[in-house]
PDB file of N, CA and C in Angstrom:
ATOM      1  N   UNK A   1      84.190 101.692 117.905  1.00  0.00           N
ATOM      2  CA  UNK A   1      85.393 101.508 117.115  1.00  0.00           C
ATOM      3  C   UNK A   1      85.794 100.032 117.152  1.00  0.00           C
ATOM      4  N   UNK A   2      86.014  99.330 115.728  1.00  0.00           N
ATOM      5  CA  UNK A   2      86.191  97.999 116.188  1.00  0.00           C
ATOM      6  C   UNK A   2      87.538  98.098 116.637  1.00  0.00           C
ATOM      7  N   UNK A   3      88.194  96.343 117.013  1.00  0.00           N
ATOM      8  CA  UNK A   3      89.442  96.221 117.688  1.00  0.00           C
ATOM      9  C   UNK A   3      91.171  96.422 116.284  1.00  0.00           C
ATOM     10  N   UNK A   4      91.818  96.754 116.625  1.00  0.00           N
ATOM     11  CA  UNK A   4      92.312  96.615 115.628  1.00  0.00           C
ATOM     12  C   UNK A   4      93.369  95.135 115.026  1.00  0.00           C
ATOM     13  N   UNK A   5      92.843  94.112 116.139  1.00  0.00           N
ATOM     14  CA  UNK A   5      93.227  92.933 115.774  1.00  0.00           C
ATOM     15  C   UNK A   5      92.266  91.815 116.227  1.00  0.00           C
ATOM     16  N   UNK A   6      92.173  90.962 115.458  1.00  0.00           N
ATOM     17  CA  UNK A   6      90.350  89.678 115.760  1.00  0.00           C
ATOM     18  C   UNK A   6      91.078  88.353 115.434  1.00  0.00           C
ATOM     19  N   UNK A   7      91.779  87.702 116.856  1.00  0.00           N
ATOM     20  CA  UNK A   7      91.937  86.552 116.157  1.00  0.00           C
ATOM     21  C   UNK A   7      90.930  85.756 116.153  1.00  0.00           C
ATOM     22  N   UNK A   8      91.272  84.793 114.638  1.00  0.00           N
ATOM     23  CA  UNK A   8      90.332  83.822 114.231  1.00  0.00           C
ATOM     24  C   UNK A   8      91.067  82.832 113.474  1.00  0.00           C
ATOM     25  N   UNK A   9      90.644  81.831 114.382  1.00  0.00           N
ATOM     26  CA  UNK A   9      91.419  80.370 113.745  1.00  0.00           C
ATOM     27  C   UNK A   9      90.695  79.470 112.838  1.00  0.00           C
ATOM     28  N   UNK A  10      91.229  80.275 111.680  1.00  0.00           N
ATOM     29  CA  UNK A  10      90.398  79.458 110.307  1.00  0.00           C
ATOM     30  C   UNK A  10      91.603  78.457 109.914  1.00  0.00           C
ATOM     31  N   UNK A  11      91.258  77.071 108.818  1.00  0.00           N
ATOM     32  CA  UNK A  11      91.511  76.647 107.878  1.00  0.00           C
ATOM     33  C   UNK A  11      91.223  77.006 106.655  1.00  0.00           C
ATOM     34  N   UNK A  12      91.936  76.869 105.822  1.00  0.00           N
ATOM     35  CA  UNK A  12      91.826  77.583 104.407  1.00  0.00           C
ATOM     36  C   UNK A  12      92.678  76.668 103.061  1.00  0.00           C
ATOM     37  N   UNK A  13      91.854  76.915 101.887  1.00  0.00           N
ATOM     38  CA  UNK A  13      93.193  76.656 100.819  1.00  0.00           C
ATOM     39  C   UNK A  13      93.105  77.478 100.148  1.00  0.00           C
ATOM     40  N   UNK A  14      94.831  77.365  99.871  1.00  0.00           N
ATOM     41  CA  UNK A  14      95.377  78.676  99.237  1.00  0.00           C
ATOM     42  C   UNK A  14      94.922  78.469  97.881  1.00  0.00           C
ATOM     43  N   UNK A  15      94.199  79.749  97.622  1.00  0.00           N
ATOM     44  CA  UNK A  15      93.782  79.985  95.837  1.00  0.00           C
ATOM     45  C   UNK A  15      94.858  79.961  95.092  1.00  0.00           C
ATOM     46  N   UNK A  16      96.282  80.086  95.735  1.00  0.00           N
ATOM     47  CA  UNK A  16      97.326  80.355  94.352  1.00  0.00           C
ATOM     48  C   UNK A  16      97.708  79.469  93.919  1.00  0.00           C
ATOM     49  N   UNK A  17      98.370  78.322  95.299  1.00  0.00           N
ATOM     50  CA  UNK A  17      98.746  77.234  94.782  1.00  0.00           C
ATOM     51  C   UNK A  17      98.112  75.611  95.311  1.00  0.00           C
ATOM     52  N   UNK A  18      97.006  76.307  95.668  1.00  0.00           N
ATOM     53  CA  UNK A  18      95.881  74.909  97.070  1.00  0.00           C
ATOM     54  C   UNK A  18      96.949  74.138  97.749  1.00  0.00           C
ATOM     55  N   UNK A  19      97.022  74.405  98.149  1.00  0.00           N
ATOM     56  CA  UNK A  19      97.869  73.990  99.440  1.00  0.00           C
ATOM     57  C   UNK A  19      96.427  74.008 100.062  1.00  0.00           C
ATOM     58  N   UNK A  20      96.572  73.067 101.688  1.00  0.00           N
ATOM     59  CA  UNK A  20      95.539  73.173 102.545  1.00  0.00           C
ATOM     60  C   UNK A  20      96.362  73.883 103.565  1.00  0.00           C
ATOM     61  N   UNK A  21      95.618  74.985 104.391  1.00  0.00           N
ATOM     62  CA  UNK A  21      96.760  75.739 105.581  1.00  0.00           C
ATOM     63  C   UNK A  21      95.822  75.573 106.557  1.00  0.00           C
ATOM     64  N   UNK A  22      96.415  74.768 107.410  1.00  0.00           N
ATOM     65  CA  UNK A  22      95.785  74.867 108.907  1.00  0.00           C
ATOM     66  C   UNK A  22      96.387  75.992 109.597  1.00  0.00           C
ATOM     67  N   UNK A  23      95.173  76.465 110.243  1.00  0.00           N
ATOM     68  CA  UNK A  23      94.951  78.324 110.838  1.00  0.00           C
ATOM     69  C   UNK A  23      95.552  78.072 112.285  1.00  0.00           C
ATOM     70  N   UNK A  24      95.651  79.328 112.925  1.00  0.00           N
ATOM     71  CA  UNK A  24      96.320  79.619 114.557  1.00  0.00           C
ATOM     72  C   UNK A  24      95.673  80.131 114.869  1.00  0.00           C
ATOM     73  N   UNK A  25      95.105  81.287 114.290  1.00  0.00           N
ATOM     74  CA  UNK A  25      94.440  82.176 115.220  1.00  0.00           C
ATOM     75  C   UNK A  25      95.034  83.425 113.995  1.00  0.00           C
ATOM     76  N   UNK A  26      96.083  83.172 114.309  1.00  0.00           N
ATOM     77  CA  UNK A  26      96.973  84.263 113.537  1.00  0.00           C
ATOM     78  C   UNK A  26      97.321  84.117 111.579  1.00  0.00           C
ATOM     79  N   UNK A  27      97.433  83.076 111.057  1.00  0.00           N
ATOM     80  CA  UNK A  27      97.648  82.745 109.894  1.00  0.00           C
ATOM     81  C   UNK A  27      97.191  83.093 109.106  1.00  0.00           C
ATOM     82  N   UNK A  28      97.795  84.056 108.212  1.00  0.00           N
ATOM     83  CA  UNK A  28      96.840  85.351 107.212  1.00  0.00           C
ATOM     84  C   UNK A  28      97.201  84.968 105.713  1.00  0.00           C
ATOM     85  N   UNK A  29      98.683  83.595 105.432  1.00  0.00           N
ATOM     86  CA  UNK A  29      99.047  83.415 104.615  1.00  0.00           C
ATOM     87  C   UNK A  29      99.194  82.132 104.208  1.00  0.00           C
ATOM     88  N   UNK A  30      99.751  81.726 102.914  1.00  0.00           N
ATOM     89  CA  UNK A  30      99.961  80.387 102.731  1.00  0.00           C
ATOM     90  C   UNK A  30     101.252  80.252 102.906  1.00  0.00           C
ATOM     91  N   UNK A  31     101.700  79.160 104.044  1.00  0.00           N
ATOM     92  CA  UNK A  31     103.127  78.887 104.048  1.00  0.00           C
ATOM     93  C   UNK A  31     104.170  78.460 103.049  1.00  0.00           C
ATOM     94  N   UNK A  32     103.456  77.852 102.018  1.00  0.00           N
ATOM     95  CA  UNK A  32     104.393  77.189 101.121  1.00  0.00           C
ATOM     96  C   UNK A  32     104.431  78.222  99.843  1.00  0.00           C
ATOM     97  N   UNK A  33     103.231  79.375  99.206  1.00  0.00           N
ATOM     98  CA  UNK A  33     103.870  80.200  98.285  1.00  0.00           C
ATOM     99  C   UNK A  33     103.837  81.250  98.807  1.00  0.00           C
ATOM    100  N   UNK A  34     103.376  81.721 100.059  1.00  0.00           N
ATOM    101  CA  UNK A  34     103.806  83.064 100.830  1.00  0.00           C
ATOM    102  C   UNK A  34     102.936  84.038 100.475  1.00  0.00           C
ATOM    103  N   UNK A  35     101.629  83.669  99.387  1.00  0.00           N
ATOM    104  CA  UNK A  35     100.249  84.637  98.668  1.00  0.00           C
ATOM    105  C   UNK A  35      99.325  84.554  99.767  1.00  0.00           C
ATOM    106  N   UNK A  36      98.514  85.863 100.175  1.00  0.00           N
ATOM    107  CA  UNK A  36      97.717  85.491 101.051  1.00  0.00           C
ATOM    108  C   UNK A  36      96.157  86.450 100.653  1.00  0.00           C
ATOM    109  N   UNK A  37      95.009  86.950 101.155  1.00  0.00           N
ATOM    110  CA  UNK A  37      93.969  87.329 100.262  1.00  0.00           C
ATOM    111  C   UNK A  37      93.714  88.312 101.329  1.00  0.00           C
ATOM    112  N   UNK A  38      92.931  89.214  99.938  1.00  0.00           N
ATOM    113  CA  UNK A  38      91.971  90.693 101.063  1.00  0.00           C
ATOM    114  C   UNK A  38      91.278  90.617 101.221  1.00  0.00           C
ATOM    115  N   UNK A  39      91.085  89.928 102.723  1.00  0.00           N
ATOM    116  CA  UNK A  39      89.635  89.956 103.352  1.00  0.00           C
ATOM    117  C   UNK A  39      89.534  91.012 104.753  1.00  0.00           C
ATOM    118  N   UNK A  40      90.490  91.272 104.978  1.00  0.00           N
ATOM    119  CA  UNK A  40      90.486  92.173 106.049  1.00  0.00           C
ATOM    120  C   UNK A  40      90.897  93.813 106.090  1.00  0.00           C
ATOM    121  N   UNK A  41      89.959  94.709 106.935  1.00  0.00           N
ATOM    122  CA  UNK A  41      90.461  96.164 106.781  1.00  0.00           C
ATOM    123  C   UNK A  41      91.361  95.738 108.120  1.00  0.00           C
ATOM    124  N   UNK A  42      91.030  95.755 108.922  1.00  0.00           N
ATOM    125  CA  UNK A  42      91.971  95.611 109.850  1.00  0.00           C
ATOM    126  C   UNK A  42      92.425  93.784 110.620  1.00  0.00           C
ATOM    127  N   UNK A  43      93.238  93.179 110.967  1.00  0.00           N
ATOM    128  CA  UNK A  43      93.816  92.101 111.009  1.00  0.00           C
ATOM    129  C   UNK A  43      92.416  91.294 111.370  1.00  0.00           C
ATOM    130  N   UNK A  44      92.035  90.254 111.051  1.00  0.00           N
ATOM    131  CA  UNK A  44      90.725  89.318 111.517  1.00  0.00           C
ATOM    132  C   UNK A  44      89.629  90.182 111.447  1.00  0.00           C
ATOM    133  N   UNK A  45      89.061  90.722 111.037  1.00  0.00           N
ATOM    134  CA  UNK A  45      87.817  91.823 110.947  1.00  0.00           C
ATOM    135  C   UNK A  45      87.169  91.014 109.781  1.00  0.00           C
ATOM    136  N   UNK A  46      87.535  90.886 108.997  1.00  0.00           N
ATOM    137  CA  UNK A  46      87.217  89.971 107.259  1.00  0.00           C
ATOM    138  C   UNK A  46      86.277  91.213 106.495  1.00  0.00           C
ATOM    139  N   UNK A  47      86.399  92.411 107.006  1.00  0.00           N
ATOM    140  CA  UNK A  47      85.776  93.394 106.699  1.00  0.00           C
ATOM    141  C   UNK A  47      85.917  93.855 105.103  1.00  0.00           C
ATOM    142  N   UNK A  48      86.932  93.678 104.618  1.00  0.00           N
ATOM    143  CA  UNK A  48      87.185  93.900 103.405  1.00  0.00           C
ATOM    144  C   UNK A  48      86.215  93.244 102.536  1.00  0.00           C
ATOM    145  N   UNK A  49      85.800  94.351 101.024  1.00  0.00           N
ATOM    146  CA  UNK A  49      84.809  93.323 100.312  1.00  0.00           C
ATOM    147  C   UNK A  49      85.477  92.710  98.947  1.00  0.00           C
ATOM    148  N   UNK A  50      86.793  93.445  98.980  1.00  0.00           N
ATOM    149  CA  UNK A  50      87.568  93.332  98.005  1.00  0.00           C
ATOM    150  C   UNK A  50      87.525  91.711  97.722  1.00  0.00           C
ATOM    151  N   UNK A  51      88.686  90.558  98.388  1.00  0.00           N
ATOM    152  CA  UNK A  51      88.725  89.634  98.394  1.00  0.00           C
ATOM    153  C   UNK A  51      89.948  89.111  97.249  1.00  0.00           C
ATOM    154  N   UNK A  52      90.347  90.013  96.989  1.00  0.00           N
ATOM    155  CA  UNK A  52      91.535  89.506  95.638  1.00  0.00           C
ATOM    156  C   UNK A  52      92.804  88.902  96.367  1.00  0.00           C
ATOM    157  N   UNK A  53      93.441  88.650  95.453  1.00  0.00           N
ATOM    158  CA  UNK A  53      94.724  87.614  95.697  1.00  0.00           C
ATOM    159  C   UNK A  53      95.422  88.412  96.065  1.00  0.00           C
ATOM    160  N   UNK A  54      96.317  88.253  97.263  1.00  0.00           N
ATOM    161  CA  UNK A  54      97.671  89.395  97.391  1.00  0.00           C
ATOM    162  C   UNK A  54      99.060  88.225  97.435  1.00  0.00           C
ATOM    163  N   UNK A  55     100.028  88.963  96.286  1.00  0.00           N
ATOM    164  CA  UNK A  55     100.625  88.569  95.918  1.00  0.00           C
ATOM    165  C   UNK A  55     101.762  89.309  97.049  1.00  0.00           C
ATOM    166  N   UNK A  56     102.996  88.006  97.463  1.00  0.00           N
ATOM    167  CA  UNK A  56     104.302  88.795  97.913  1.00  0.00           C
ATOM    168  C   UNK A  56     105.107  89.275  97.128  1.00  0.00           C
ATOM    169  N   UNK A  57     105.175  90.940  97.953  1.00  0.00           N
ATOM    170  CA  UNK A  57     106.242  91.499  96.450  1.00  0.00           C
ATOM    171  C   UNK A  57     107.691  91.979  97.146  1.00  0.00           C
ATOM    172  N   UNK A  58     107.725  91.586  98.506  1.00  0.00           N
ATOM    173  CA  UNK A  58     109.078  91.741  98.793  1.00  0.00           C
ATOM    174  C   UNK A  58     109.081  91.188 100.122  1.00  0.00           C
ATOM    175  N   UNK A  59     110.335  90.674 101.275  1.00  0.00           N
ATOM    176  CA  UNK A  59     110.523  90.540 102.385  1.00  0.00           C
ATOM    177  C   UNK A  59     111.184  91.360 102.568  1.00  0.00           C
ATOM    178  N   UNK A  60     111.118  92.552 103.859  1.00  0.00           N
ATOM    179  CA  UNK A  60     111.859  92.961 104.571  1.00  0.00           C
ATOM    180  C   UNK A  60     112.818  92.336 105.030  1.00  0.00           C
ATOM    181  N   UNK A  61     113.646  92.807 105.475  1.00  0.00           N
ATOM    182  CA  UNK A  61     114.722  92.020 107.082  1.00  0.00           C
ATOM    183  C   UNK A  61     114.818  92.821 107.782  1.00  0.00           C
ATOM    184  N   UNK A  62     115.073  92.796 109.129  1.00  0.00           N
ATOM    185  CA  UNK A  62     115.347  93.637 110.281  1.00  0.00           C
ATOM    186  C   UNK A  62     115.435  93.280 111.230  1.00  0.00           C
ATOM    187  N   UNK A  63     116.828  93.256 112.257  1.00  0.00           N
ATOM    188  CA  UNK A  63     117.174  92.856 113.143  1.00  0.00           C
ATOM    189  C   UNK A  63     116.485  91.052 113.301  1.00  0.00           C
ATOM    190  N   UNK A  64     116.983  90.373 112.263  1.00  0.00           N
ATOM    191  CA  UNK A  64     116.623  88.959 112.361  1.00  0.00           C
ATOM    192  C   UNK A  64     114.974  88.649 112.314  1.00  0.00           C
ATOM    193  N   UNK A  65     114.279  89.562 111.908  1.00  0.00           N
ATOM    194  CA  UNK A  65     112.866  89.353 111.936  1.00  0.00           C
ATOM    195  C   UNK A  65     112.677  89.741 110.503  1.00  0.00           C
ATOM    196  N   UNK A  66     111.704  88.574 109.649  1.00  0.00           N
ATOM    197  CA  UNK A  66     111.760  88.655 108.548  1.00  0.00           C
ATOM    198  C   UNK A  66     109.892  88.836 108.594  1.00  0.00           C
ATOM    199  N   UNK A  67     109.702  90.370 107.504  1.00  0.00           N
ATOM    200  CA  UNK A  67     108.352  90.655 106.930  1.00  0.00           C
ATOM    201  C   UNK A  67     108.172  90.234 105.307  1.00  0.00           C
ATOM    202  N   UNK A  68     106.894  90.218 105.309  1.00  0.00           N
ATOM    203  CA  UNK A  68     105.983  89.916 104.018  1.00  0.00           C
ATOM    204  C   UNK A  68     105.721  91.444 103.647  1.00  0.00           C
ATOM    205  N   UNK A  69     105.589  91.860 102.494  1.00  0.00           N
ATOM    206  CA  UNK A  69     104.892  92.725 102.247  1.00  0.00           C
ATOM    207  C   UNK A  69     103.864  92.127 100.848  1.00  0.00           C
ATOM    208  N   UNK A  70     102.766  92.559 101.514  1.00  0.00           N
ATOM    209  CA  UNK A  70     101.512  91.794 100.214  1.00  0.00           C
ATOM    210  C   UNK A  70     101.125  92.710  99.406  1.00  0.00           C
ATOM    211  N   UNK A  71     100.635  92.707  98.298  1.00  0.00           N
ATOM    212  CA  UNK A  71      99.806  94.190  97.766  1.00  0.00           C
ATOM    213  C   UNK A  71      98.738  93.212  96.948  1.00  0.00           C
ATOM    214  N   UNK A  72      97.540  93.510  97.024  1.00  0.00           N
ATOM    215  CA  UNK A  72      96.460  92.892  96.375  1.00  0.00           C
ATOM    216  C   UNK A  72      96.372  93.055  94.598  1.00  0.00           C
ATOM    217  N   UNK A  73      96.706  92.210  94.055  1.00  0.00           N
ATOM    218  CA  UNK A  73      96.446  92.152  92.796  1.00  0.00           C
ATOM    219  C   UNK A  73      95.105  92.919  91.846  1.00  0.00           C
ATOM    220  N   UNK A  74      94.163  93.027  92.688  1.00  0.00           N
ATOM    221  CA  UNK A  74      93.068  93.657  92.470  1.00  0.00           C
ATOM    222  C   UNK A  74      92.887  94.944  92.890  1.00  0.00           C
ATOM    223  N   UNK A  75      93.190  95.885  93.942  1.00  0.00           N
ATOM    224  CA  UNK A  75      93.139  96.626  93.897  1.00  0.00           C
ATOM    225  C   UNK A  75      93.979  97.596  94.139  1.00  0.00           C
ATOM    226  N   UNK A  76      95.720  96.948  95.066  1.00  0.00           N
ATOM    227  CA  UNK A  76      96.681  97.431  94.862  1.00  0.00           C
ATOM    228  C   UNK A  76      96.983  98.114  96.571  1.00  0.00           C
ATOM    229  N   UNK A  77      96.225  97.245  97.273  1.00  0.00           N
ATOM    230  CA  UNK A  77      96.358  97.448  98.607  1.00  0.00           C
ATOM    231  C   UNK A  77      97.793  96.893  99.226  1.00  0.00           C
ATOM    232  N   UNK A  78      98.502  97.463  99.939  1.00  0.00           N
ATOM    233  CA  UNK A  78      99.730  96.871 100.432  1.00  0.00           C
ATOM    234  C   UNK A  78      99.704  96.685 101.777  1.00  0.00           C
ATOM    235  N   UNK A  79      99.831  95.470 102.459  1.00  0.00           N
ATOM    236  CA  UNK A  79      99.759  95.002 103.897  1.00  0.00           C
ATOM    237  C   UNK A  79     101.560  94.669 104.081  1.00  0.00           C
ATOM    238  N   UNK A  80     101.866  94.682 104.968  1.00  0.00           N
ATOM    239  CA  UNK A  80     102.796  94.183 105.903  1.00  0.00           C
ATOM    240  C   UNK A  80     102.787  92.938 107.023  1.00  0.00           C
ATOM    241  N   UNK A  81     103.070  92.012 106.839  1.00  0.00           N
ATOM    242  CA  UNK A  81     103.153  90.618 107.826  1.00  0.00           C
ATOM    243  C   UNK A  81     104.483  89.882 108.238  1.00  0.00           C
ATOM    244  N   UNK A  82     103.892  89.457 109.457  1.00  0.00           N
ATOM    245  CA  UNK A  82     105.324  88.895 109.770  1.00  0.00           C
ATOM    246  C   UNK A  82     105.575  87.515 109.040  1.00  0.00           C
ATOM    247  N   UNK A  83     106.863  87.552 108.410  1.00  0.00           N
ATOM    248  CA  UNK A  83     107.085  85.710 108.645  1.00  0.00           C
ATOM    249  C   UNK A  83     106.774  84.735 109.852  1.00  0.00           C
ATOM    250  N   UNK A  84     106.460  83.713 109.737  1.00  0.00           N
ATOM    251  CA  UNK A  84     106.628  82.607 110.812  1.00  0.00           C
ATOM    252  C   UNK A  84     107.743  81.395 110.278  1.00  0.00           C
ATOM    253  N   UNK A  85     107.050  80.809 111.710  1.00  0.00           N
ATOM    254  CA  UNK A  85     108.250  79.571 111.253  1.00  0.00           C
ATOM    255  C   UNK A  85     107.525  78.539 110.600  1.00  0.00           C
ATOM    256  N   UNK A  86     108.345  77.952 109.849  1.00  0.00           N
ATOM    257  CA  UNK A  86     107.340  77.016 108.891  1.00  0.00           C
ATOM    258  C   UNK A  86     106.831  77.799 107.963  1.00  0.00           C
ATOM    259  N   UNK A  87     106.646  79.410 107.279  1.00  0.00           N
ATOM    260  CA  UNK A  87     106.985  79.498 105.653  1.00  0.00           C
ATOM    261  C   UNK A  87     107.957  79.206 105.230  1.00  0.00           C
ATOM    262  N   UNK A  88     107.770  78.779 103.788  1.00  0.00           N
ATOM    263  CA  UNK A  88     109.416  78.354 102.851  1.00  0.00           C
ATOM    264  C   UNK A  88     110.050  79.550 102.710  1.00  0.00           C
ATOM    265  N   UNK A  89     111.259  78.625 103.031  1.00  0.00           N
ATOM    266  CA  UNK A  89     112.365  80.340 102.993  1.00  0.00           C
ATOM    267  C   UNK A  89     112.690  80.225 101.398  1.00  0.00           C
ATOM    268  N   UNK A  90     112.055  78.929 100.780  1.00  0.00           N
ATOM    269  CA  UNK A  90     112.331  78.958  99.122  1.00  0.00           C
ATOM    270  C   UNK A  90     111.748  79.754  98.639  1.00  0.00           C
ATOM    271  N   UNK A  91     110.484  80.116  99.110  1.00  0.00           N
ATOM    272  CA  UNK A  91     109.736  80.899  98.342  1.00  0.00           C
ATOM    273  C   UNK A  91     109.971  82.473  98.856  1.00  0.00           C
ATOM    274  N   UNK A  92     110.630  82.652 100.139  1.00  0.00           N
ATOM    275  CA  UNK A  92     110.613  84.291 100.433  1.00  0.00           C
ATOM    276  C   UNK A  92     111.815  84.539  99.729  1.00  0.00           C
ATOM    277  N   UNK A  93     113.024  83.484  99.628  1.00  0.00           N
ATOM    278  CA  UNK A  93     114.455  83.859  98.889  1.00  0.00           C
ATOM    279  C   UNK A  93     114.049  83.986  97.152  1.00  0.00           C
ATOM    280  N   UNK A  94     112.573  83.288  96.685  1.00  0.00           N
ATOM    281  CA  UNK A  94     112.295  83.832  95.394  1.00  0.00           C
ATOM    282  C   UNK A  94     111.668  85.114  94.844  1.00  0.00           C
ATOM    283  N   UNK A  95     110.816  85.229  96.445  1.00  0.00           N
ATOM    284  CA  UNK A  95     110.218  86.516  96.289  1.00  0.00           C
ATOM    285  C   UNK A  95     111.139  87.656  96.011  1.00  0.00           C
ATOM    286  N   UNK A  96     112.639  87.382  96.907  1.00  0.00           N
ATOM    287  CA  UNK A  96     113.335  88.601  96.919  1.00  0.00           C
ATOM    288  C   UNK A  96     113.921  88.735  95.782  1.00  0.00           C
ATOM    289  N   UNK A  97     114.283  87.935  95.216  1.00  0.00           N
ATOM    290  CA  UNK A  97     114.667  87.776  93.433  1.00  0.00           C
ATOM    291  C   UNK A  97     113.848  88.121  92.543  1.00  0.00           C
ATOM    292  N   UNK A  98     112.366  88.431  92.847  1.00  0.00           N
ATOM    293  CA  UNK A  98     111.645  88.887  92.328  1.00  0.00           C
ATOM    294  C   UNK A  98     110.596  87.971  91.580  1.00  0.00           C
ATOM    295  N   UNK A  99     110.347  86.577  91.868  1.00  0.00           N
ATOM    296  CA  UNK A  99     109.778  85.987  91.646  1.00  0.00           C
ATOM    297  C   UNK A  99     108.025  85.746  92.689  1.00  0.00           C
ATOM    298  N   UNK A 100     107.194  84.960  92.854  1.00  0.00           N
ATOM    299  CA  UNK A 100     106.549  84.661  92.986  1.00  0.00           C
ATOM    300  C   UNK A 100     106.157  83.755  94.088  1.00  0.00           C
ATOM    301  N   UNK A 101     106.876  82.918  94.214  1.00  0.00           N
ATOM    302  CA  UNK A 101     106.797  81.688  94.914  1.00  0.00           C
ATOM    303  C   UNK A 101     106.020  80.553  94.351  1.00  0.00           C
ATOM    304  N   UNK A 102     106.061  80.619  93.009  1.00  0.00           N
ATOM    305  CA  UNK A 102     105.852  79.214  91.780  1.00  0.00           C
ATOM    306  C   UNK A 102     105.608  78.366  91.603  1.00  0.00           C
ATOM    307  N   UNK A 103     107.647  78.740  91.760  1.00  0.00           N
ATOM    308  CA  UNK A 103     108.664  77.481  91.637  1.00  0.00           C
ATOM    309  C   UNK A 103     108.525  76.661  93.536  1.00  0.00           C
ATOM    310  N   UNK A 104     107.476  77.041  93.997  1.00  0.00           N
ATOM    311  CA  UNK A 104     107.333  75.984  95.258  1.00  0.00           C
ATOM    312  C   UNK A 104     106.390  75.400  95.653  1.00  0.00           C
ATOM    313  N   UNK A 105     105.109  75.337  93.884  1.00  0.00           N
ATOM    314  CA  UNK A 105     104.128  74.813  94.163  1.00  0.00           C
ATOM    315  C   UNK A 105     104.382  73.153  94.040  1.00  0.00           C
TER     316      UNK A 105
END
């Protein structure tokens, strides 16, 4: 049974808006439009063959801890992630308006 979390500290640029994102271990998203991609069945696995864009389509809140929710443009998969520090809160306060995160390329 694999693990159900693999960290892996990649660099990446974001397909939505290229940004360059330097990785942690943990970094599944782009900080500045908050879009992140399906490469994984389970967190760092990269198991997925899908690979499509997942777009943010809402932030949670809860008890001061703010989530991502992603759903893949391609096939309509929905993940859950945490915010960190250092995403734009421009772009999660657009997401919740129902926008995109764009207007923060």
């Amino acid at each position: 049974m694999a693990k159900k979390f693999q960290k892996r500290k990649e660099d990446f640029v974001c397909e939505h808006c290229t940004t360059e994102v330097v990785g942690n271990g943990y970094t599944n998203h782009c900080p500045r439009c908050i879009w992140s991609k399906h490469v994984d069945i389970n967190p760092g696995d990269r198991a997925s063959s899908c690979e499509g864009a997942m777009r943010a389509i809402d932030i949670e809140v809860k008890a001061c801890t703010y989530t991502i929710v992603h759903q893949c443009i391609l096939c309509g998969h929905k993940r859950k992630n945490k915010a960190v520090k250092g995403d734009s809160i421009d772009a999660m306060l657009a997401i919740q308006r129902g926008g995109d995160g764009k207007e923060n390329r």
